[in-house]
Protein backbone atom coordinates (compact mmCIF):
# COMPACT_ATOMS: atom_id res chain seq x y z
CA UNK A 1 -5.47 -2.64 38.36
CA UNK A 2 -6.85 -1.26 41.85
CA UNK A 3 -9.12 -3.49 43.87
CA UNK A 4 -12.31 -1.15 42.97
CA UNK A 5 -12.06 -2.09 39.29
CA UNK A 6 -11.06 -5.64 39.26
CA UNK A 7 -14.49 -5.56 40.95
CA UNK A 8 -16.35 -3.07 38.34
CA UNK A 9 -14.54 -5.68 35.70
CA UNK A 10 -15.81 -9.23 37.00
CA UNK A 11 -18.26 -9.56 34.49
CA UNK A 12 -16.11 -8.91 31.43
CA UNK A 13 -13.68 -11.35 32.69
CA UNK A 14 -16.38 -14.08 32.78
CA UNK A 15 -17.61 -12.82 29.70
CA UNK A 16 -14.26 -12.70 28.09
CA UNK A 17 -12.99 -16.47 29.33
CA UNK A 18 -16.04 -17.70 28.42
CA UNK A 19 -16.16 -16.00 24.68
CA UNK A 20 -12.01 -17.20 24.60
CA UNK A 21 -12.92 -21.28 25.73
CA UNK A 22 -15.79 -21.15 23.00
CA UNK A 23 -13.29 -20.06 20.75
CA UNK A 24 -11.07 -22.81 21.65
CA UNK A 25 -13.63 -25.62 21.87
CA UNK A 26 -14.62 -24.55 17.99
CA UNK A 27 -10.77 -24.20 16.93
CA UNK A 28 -10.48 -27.99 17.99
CA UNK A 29 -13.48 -29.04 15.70
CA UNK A 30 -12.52 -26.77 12.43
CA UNK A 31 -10.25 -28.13 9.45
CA UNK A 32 -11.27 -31.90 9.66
CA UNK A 33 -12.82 -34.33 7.02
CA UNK A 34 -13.23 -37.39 6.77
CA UNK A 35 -10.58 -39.74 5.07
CA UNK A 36 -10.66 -42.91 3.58
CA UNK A 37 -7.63 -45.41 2.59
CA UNK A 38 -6.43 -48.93 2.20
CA UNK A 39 -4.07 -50.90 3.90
CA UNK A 40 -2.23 -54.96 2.55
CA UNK A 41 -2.94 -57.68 5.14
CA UNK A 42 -3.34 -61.22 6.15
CA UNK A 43 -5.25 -62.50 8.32
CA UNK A 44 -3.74 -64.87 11.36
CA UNK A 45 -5.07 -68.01 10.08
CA UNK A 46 -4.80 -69.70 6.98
CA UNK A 47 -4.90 -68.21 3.90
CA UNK A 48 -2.33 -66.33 4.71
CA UNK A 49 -3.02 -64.32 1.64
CA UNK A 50 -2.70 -60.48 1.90
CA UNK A 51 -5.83 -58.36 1.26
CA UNK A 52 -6.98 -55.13 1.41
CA UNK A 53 -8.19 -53.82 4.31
CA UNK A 54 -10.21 -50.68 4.27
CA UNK A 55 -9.36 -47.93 7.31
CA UNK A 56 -11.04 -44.28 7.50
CA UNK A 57 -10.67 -41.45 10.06
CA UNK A 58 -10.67 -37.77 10.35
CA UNK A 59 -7.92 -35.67 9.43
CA UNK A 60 -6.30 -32.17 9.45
CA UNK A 61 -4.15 -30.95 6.89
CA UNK A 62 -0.53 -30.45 8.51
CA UNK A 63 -0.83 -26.81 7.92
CA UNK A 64 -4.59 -26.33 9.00
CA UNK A 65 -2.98 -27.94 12.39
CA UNK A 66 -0.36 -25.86 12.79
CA UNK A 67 -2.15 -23.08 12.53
CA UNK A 68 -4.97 -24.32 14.86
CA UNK A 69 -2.35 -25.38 17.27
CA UNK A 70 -0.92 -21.95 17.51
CA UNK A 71 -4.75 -19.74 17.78
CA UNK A 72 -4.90 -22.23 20.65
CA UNK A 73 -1.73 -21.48 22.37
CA UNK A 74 -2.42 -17.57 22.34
CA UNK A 75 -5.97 -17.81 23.32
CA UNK A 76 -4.78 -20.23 26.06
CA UNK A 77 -2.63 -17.11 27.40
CA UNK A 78 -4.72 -14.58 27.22
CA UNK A 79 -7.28 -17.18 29.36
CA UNK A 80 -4.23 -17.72 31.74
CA UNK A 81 -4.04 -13.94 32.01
CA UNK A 82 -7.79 -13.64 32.83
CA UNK A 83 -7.90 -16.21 35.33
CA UNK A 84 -5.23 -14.87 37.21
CA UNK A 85 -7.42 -11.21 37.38
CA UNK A 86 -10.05 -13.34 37.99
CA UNK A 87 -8.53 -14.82 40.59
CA UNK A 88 -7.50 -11.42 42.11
CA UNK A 89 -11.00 -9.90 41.88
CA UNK A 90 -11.69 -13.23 43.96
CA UNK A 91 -9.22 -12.29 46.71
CA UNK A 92 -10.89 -9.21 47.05
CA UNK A 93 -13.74 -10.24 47.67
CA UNK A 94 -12.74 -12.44 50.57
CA UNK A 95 -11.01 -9.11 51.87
CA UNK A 96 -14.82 -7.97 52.45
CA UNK A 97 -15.77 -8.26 55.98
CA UNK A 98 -19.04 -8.34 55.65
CA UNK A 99 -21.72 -11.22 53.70
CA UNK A 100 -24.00 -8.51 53.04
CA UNK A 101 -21.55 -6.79 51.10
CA UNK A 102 -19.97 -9.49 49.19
CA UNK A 103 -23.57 -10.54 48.19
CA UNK A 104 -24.45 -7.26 47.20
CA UNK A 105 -21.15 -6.22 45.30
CA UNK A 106 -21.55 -10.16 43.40
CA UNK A 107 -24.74 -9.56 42.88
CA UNK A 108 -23.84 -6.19 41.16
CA UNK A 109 -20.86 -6.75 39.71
CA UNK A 110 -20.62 -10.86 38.69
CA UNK A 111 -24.39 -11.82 38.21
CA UNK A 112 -25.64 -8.11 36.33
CA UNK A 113 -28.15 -7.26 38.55
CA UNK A 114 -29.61 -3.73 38.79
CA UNK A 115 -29.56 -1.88 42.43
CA UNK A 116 -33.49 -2.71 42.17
CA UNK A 117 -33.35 -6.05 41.69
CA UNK A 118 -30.60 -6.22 44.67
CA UNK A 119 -32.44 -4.45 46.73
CA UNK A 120 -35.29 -7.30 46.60
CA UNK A 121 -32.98 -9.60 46.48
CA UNK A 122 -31.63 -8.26 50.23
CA UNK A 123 -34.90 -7.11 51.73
CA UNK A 124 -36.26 -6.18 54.54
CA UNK A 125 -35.33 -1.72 54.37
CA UNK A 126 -32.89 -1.95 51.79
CA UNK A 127 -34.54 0.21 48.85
CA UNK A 128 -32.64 0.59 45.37
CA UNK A 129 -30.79 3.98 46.45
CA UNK A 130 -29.86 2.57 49.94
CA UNK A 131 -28.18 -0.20 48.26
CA UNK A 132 -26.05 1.88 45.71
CA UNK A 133 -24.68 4.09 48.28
CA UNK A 134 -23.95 0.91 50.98
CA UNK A 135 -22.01 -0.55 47.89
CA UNK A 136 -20.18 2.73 46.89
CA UNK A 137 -18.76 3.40 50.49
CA UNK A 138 -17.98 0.00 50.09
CA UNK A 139 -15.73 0.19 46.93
CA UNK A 140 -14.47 3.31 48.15
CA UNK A 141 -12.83 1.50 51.23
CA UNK A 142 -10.66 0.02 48.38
């Protein structure tokens, strides 16, 4: 992937990890119920005469686990993937001399923001057009 488009592609990364660790976060809370059983005991003074003692918890069927266990694992590399093009996109931008440029390519290409908006956002001259071709010529040095 060439420098221009891991820029163009910054959002759908974030969107993308973001969409994957919800997935993962909901995985984790899927396939449980609640459980209740018995256990024999005595207590540590006298009468030492066993009892039962009640004990509850959630569980997850062995095979609901498994399976859980292994949506995790491949969503976990496909977020290991994206954070290392996410990571890339973020050395490119440090490649970019100048702050007005970073903040106008981030504000284009991470936050969403139309040339309009940047262009208040930056102020002073800068008009919507001005700030679509500045941003071009930059993209085009890479």
């Amino acid at each position: 992937m060439t420098s221009k488009e891991l820029i163009e592609h910054y959002a759908d990364l974030k969107i993308e990890i973001g969409q994957l660790e919800h997935e993962i976060a909901d995985l984790c809370g899927k396939g449980w119920r609640m459980e209740t059983d018995t256990v024999m005991a005595s207590p540590t003074h006298e009468p030492y005469k066993s009892r039962p003692i009640p004990i509850s918890g959630f569980v997850q069927s062995p095979k609901t686990a498994k399976a859980c266990k292994r949506l995790i694992q491949i969503y976990d590399e496909k977020l290991r993937n994206l954070y290392f093009w996410q990571n890339k996109a973020e050395e490119v931008f440090d490649r970019i001399p100048e702050g007005k440029a970073r903040a106008i390519l981030r504000y284009r290409y991470i936050d969403g923001l139309e040339w309009q908006a940047i262009a208040a956002k930056i102020g002073g001259n800068a008009t919507e057009d001005s700030i679509r071709k500045y941003a071009t010529r930059i993209l085009e040095k890479f």
